[in-house]
C-alpha atoms as a PDB file:
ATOM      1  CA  UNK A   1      -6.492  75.615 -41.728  1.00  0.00           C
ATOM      2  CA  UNK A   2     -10.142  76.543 -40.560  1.00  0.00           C
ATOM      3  CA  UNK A   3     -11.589  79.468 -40.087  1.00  0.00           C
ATOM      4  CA  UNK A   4     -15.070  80.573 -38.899  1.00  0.00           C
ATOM      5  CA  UNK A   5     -17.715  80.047 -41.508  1.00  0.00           C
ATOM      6  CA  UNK A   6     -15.462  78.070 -43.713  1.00  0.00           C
ATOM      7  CA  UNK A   7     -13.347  80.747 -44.914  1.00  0.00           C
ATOM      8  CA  UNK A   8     -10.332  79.492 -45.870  1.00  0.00           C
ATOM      9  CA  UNK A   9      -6.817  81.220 -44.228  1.00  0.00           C
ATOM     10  CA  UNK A  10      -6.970  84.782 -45.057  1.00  0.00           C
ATOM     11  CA  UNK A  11     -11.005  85.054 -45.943  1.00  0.00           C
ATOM     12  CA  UNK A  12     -10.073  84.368 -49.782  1.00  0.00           C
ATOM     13  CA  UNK A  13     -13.228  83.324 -51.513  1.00  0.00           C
ATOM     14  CA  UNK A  14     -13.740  82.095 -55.044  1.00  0.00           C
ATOM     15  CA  UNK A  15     -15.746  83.660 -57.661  1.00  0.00           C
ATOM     16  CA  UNK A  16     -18.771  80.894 -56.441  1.00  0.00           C
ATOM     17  CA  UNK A  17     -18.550  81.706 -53.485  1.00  0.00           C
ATOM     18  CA  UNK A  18     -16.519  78.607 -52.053  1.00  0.00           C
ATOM     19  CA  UNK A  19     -13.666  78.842 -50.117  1.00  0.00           C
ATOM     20  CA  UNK A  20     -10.329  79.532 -52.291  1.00  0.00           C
ATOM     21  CA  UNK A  21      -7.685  77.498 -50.678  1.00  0.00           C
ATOM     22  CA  UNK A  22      -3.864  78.642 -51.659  1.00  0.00           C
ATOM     23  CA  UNK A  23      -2.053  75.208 -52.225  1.00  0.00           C
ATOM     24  CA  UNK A  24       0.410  75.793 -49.351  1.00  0.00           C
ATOM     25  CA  UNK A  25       0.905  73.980 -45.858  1.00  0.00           C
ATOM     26  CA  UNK A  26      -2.527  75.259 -44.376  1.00  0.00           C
ATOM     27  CA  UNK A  27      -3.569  76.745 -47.258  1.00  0.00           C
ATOM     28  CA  UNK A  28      -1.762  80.129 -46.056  1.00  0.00           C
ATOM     29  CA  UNK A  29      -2.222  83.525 -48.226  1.00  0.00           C
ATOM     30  CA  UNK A  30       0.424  85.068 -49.576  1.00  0.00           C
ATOM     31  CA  UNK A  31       1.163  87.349 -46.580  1.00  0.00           C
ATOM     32  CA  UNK A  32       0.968  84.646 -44.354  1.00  0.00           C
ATOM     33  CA  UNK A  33       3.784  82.660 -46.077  1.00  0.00           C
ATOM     34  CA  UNK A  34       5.761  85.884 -47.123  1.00  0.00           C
ATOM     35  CA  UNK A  35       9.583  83.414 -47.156  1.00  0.00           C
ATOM     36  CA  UNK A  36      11.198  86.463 -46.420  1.00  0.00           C
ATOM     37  CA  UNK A  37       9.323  86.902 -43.045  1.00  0.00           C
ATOM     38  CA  UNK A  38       9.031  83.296 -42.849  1.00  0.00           C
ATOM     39  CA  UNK A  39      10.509  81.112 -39.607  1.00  0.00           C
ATOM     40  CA  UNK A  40       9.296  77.933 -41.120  1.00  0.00           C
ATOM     41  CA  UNK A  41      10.148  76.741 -45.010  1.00  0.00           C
ATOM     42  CA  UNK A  42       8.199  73.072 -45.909  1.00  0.00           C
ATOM     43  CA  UNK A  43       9.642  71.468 -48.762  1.00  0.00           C
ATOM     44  CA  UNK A  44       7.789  68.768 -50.299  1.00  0.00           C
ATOM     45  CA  UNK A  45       9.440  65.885 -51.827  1.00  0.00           C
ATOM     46  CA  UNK A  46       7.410  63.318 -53.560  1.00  0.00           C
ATOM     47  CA  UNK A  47      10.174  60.749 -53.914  1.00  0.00           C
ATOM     48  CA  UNK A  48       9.540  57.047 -53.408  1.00  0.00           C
ATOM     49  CA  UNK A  49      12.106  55.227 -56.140  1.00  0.00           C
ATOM     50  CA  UNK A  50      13.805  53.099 -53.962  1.00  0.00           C
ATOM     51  CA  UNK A  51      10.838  51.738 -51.789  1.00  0.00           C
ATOM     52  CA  UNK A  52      10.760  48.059 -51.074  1.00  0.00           C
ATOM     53  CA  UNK A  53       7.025  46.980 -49.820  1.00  0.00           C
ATOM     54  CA  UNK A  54       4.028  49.595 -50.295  1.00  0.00           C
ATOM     55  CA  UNK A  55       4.209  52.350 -52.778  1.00  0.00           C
ATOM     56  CA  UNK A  56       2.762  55.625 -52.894  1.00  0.00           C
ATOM     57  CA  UNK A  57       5.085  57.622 -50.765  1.00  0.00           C
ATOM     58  CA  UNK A  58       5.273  60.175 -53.484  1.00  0.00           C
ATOM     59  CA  UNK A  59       1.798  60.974 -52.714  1.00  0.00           C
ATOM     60  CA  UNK A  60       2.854  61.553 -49.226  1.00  0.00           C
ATOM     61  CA  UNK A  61       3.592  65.358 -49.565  1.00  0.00           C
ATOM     62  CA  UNK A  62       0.300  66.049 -51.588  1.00  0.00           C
ATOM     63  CA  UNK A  63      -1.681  64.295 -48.554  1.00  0.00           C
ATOM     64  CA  UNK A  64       0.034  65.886 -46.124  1.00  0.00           C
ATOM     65  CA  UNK A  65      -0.300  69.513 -47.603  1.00  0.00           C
ATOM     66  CA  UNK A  66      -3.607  69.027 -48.359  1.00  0.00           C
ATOM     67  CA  UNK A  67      -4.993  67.888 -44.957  1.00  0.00           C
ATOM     68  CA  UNK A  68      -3.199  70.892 -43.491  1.00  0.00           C
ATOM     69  CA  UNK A  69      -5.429  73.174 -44.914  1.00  0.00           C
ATOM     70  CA  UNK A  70      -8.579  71.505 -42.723  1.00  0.00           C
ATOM     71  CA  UNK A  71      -6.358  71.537 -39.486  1.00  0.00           C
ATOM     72  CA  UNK A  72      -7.539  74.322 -36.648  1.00  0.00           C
ATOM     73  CA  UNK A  73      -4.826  77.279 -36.333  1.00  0.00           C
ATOM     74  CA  UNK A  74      -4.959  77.580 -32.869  1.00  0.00           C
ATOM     75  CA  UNK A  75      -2.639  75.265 -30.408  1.00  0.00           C
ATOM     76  CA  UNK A  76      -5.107  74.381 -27.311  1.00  0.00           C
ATOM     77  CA  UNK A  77      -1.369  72.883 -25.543  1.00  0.00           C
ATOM     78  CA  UNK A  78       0.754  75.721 -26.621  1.00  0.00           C
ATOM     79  CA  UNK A  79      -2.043  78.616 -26.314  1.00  0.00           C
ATOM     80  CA  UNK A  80      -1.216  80.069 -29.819  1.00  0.00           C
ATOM     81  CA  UNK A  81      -1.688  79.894 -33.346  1.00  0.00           C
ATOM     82  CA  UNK A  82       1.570  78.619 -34.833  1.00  0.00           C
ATOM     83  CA  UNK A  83       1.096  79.874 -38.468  1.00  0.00           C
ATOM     84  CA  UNK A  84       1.586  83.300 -37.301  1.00  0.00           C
ATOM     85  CA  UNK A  85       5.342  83.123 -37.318  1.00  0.00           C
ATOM     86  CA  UNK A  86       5.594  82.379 -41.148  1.00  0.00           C
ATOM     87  CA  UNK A  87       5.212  78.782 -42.873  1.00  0.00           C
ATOM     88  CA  UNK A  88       6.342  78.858 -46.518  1.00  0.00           C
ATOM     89  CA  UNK A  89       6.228  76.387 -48.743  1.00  0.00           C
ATOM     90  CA  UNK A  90       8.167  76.061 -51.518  1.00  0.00           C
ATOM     91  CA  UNK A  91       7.809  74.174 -55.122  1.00  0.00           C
ATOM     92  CA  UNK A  92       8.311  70.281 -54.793  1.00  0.00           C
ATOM     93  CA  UNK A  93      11.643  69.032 -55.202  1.00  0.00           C
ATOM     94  CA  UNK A  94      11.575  67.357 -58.798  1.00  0.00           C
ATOM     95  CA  UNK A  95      12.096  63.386 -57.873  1.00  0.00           C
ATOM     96  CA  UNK A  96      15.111  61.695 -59.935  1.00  0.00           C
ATOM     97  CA  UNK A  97      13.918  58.170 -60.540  1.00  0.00           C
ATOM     98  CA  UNK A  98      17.253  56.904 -62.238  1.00  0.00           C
ATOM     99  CA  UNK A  99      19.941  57.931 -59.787  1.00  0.00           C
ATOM    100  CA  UNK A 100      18.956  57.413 -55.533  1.00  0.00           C
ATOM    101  CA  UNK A 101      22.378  59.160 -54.911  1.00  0.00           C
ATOM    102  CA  UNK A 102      21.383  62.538 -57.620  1.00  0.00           C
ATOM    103  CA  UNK A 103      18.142  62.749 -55.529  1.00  0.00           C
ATOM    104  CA  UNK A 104      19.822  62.868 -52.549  1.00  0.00           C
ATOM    105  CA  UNK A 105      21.943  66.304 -54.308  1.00  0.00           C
ATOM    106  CA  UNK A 106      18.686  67.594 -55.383  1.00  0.00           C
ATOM    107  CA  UNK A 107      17.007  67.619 -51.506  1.00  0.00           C
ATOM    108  CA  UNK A 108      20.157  68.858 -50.451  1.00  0.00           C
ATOM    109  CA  UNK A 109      20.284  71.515 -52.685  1.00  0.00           C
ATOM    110  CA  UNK A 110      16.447  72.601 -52.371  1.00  0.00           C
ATOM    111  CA  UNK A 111      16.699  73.121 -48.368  1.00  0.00           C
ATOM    112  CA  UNK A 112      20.378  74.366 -47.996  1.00  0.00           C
ATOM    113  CA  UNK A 113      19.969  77.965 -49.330  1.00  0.00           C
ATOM    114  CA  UNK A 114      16.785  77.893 -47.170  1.00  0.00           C
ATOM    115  CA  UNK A 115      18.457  76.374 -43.797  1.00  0.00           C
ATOM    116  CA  UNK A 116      21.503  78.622 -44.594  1.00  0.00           C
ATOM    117  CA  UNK A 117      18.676  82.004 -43.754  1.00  0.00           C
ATOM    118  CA  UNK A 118      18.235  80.552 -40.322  1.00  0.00           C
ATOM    119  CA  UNK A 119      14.765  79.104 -41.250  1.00  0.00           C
ATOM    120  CA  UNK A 120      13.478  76.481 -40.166  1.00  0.00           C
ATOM    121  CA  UNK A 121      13.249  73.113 -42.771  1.00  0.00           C
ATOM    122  CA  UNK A 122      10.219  71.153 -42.957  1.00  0.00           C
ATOM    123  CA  UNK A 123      10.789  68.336 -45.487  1.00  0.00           C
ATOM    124  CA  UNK A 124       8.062  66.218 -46.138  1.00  0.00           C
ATOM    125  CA  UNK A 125       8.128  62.825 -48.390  1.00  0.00           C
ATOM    126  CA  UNK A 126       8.318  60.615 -49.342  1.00  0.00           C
ATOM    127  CA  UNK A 127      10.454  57.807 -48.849  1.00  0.00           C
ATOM    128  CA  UNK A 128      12.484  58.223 -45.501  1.00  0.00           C
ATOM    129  CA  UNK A 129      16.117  58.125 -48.054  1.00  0.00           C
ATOM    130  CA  UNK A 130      15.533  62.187 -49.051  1.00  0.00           C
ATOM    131  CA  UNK A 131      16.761  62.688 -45.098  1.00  0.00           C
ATOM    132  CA  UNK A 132      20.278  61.986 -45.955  1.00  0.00           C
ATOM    133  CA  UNK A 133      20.246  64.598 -48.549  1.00  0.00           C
ATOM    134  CA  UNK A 134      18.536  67.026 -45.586  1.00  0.00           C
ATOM    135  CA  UNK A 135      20.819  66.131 -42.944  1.00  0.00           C
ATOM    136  CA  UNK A 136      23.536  67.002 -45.049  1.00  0.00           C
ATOM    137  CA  UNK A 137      22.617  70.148 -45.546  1.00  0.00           C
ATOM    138  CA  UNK A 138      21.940  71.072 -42.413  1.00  0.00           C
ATOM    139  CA  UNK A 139      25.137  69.642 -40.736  1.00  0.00           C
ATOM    140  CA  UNK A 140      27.405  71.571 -43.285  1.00  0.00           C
ATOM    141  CA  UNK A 141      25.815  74.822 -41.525  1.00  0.00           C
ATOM    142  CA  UNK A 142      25.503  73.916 -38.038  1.00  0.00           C
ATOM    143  CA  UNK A 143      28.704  71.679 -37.210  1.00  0.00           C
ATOM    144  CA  UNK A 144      27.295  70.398 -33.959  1.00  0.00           C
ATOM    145  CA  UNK A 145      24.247  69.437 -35.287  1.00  0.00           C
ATOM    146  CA  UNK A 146      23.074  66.011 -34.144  1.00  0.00           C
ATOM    147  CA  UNK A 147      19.703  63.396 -35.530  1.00  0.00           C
ATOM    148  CA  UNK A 148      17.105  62.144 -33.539  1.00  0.00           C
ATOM    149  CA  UNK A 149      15.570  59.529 -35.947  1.00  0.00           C
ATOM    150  CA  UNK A 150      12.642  58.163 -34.986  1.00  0.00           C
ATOM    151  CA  UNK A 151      11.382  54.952 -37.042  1.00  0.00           C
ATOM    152  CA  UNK A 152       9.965  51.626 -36.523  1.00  0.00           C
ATOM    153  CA  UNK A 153      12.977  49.997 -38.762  1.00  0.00           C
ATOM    154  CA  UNK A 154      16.600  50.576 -37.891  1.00  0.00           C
ATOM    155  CA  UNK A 155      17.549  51.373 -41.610  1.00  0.00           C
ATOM    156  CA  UNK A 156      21.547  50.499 -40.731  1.00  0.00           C
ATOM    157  CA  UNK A 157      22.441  48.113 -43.759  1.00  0.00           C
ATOM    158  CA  UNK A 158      25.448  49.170 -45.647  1.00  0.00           C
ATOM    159  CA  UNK A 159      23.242  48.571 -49.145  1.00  0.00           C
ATOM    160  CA  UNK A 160      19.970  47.433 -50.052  1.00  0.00           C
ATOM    161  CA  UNK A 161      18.842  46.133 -54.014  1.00  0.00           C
ATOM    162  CA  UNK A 162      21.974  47.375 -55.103  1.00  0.00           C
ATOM    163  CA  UNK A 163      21.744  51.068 -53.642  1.00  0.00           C
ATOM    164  CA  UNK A 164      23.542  52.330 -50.745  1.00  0.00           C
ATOM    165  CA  UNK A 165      20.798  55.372 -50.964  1.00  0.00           C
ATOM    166  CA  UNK A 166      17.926  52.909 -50.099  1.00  0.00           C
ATOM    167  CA  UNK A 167      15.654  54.155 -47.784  1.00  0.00           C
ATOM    168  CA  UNK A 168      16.630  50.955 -46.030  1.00  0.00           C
ATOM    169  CA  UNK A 169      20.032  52.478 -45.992  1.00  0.00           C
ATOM    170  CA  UNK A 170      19.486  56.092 -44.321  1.00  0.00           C
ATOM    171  CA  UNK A 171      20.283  55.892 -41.066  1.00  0.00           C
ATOM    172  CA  UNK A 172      23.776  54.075 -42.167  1.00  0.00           C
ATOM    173  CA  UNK A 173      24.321  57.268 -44.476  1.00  0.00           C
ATOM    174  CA  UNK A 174      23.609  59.619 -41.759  1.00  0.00           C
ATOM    175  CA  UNK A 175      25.981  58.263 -38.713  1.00  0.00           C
ATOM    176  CA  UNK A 176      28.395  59.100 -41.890  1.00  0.00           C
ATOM    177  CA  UNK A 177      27.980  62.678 -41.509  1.00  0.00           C
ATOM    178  CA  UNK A 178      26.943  63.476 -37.769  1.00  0.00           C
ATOM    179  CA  UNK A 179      25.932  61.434 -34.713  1.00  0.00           C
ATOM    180  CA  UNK A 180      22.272  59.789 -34.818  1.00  0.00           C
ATOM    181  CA  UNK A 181      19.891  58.940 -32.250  1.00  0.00           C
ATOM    182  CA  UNK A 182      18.041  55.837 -33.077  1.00  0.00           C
ATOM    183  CA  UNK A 183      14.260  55.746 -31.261  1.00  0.00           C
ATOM    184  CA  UNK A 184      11.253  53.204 -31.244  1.00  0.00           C
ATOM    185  CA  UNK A 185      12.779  50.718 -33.281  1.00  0.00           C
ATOM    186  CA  UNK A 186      11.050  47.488 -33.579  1.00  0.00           C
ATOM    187  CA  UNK A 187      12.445  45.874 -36.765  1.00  0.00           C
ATOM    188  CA  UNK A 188      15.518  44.712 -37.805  1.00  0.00           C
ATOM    189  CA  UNK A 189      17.984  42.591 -40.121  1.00  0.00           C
ATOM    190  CA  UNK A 190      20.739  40.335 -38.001  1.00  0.00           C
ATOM    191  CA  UNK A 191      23.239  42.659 -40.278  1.00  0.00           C
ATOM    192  CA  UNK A 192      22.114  45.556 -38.573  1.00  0.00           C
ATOM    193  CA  UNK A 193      22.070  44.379 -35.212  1.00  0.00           C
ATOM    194  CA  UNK A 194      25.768  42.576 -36.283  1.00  0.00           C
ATOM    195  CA  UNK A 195      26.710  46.798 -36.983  1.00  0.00           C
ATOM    196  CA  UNK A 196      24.989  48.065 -33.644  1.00  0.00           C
ATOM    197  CA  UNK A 197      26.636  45.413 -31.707  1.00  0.00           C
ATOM    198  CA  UNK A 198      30.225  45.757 -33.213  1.00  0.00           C
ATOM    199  CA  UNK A 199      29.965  49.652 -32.855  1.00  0.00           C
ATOM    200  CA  UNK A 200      28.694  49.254 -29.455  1.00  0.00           C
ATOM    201  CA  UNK A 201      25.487  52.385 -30.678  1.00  0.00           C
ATOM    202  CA  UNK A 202      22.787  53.023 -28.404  1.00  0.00           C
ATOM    203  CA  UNK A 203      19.104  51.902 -29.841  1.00  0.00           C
ATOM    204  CA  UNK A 204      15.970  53.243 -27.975  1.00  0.00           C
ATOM    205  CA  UNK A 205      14.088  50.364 -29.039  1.00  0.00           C
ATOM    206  CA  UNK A 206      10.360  49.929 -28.797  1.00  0.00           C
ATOM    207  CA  UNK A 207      10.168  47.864 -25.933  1.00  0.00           C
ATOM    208  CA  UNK A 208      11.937  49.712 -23.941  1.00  0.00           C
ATOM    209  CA  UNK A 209       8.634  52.349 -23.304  1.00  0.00           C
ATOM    210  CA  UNK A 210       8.249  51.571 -19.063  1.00  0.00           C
ATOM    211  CA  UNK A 211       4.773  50.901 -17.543  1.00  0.00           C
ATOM    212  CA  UNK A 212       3.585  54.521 -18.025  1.00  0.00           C
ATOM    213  CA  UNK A 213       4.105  54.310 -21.781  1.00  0.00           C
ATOM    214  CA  UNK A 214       7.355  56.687 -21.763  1.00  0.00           C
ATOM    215  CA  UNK A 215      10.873  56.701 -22.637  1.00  0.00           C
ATOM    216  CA  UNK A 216      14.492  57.429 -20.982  1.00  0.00           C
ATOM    217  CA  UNK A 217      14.640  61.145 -22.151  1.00  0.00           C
ATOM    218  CA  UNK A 218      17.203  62.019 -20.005  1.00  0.00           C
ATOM    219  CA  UNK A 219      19.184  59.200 -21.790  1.00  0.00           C
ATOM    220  CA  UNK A 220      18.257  60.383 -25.051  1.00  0.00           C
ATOM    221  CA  UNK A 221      18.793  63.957 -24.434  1.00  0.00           C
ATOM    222  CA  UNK A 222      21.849  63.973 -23.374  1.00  0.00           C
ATOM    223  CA  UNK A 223      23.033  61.815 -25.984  1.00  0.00           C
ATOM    224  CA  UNK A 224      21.726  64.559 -28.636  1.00  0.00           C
ATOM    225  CA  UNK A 225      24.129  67.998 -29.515  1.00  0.00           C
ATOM    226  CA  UNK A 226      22.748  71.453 -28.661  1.00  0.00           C
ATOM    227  CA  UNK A 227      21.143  71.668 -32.079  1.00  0.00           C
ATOM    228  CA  UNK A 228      18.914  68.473 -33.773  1.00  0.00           C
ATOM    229  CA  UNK A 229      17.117  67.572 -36.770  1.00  0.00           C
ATOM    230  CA  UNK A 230      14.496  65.136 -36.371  1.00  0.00           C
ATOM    231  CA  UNK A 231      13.577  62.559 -38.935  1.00  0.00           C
ATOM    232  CA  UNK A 232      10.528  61.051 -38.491  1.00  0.00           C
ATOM    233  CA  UNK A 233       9.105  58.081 -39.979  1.00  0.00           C
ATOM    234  CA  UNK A 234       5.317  57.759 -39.772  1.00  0.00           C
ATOM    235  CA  UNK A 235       5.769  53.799 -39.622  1.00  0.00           C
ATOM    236  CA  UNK A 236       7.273  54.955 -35.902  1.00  0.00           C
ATOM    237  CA  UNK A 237       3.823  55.708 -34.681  1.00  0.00           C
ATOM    238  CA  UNK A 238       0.938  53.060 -34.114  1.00  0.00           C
ATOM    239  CA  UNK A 239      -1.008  52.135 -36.516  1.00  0.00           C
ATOM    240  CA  UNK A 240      -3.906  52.843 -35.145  1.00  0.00           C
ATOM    241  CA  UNK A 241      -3.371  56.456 -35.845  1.00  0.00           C
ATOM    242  CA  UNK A 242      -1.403  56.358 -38.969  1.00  0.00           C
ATOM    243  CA  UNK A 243      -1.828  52.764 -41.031  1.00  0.00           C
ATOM    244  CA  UNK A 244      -0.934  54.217 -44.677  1.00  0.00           C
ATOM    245  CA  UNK A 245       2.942  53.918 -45.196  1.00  0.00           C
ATOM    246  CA  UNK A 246       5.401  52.318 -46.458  1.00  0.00           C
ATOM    247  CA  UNK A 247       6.435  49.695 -44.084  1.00  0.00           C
ATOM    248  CA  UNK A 248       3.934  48.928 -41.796  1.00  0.00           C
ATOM    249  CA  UNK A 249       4.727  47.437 -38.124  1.00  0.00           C
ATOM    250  CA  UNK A 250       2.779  46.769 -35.039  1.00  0.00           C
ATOM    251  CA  UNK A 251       3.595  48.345 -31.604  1.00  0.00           C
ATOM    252  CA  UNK A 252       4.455  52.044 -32.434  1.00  0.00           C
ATOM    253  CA  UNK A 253       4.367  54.934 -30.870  1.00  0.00           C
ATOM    254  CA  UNK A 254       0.775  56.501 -29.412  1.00  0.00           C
ATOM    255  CA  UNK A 255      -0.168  60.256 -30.255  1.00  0.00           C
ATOM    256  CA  UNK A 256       0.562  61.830 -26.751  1.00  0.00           C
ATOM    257  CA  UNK A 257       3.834  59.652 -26.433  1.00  0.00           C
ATOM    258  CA  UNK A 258       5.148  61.255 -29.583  1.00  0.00           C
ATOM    259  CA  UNK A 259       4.180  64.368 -28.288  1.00  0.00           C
ATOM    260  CA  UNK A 260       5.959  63.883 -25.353  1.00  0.00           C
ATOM    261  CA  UNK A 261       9.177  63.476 -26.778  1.00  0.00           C
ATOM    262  CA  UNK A 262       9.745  66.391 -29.236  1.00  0.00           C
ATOM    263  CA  UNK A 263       8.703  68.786 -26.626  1.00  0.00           C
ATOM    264  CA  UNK A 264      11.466  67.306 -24.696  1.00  0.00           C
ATOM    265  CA  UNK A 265      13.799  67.617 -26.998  1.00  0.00           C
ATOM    266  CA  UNK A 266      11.957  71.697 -28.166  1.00  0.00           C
ATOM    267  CA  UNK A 267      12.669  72.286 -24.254  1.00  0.00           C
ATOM    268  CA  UNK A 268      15.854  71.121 -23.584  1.00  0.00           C
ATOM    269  CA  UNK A 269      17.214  71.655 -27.198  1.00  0.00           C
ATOM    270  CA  UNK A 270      17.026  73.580 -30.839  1.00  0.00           C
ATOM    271  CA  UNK A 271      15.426  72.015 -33.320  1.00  0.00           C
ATOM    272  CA  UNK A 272      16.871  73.494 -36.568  1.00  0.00           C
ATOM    273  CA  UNK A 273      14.745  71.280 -38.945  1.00  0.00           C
ATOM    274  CA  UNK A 274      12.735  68.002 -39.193  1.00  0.00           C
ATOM    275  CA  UNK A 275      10.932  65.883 -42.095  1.00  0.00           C
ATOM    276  CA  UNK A 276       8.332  63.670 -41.779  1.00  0.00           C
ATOM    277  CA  UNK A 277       8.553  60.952 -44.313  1.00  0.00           C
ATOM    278  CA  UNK A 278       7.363  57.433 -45.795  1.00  0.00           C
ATOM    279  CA  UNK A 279       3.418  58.357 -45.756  1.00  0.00           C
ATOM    280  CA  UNK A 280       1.508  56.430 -48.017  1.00  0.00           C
ATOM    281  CA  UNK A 281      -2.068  57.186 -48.186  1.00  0.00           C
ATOM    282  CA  UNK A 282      -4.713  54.958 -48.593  1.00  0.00           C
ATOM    283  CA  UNK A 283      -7.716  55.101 -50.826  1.00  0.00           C
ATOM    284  CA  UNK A 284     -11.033  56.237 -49.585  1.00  0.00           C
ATOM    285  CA  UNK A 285      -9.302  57.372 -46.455  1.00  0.00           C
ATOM    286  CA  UNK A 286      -7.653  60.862 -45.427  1.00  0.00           C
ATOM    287  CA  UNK A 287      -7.029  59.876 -41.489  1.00  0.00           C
ATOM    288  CA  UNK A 288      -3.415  58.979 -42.041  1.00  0.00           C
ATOM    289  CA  UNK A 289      -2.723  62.438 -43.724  1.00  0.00           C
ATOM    290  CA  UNK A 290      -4.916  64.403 -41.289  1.00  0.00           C
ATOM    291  CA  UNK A 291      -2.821  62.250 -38.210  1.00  0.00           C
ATOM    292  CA  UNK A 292       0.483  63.215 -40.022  1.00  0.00           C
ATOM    293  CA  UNK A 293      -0.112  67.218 -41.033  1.00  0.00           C
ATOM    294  CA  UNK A 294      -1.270  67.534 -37.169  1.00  0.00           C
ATOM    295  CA  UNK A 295       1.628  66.381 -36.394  1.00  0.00           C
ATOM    296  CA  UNK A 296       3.469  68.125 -38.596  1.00  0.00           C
ATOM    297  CA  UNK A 297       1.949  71.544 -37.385  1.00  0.00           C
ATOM    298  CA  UNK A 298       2.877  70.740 -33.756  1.00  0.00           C
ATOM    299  CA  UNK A 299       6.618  70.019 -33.966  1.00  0.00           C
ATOM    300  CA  UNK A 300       6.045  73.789 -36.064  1.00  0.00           C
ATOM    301  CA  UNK A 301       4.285  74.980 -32.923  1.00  0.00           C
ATOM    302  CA  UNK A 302       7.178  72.853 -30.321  1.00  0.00           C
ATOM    303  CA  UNK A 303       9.828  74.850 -32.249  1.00  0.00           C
ATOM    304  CA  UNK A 304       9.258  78.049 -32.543  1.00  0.00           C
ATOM    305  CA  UNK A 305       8.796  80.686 -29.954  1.00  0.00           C
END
């Protein structure tokens, strides 16, 4: 995050003289991230073993982290400067490229001891599969906890290349363990609308934005649980604003849309934890990071006090 003159967070300044970034979300010093004072915990997880058109998710959490640092601390919408309640950021979650399912242990494992404090998870990937291993953890400490999942792709098919831990699979896994709220879909296989159909679920899809460019929320808020996770895939949004990830698709979601809804739900609800996932970046260009840290940084801002 900026700072007058270029100073990085904190006023740390190398030895020649250039700014001396720490490598955490914003670049926050030590103080600033202190875990134990912390409301916020980011856990990066550069996983993308099971992807099935563009690589380079795994880079996802680098981008991400490392945009953050260039992103303003102050909130002109919320009239504050989120960082100041804590944002830690912990080591990377070490990917497992031979078992989907082991990863899936390993992301639970990193953020449970962390959700467990009361903080606040911030998992960024990679591939959109490490939410199952999230949402997991998070529903075996708050029982009523409930997904929004917002993606372009409904991600409901029992398996996919022989792995029911695809990232084509996730939101299949997660109706497993607590209810989901599917949003801005706009892609599907005739197996997974075969599954919606026969268990008569509830899509938001993305043509159902009215004239004004927004959705039911009362709809989709009351079909959500006191407390929610929300799982984001950056293929949700349009691609004008975010064109490096995995699975690309026409027709998303516009900046102050998005917007839009998670202050909804921060309003009306508790958001316990959230990832952003499936970012692929794209040579030569840092705009779908920037897009994707900013965003990042406000759901931080929509759900805290």
């Amino acid at each position: 995050m900026q700072r007058e003159c270029g100073r990085g967070i904190g006023g740390v300044v190398s030895s020649l003289g250039q700014p001396s970034i720490p490598w955490s979300f914003g670049g926050l010093n030590a103080q600033e991230s202190d875990p134990s004072l912390s409301q916020i915990v980011v856990i990066p997880v550069p996983y993308d073993s099971t992807t099935s058109f563009r690589g380079g998710s795994r880079e996802g959490p680098n981008a991400i982290l490392n945009a953050s640092r260039y992103l303003e601390d102050f909130d002109i919408e919320l009239g504050k400067e989120t960082y100041l309640v804590g944002i830690h950021t912990t080591e990377e979650v070490e990917p497992h490229v031979g078992s989907p399912e082991q990863m899936m242990e390993r992301v639970y494992g990193a953020v449970y001891p962390w959700a467990s404090l009361g903080k606040i998870v911030s998992v960024l990937g990679g591939e959109h599969s490490i939410s199952i291993g999230s949402v997991r953890a998070l529903a075996e400490i708050y029982p009523d906890l409930s997904v929004l999942y917002i993606d372009a792709h409904a991600d409901m098919r029992d398996e996919y290349m022989g792995s029911k831990y695809s990232h084509a699979c996730t939101a299949r896994r997660i109706m497993e363990i607590c209810p989901l709220v599917p949003l801005g879909v706009r892609s599907m296989s005739k197996e997974e609308m075969d599954f919606v159909t026969s268990n008569n679920l509830k899509v938001h899809f993305g043509g159902e934005m009215n004239s004004s460019n927004n959705w039911d929320m009362e709809s989709i808020l009351s079909s959500l649980s006191e407390k929610v996770y929300i799982s984001l895939d950056l293929d949700a949004m349009d691609l004008s604003l975010i064109s490096g990830v995995g699975n690309p698709e026409p027709g998303g979601i516009d900046w102050n849309n998005m917007l839009g809804i998670i202050k909804a739900v921060s309003s009306e609800k508790r958001i316990v934890g959230f990832d952003l996932t499936e970012l692929s970046p794209i040579d030569g260009s840092v705009a779908s990071s920037f897009v994707a840290a900013k965003l990042a940084y406000k759901i931080m801002g929509y759900a805290t006090p």
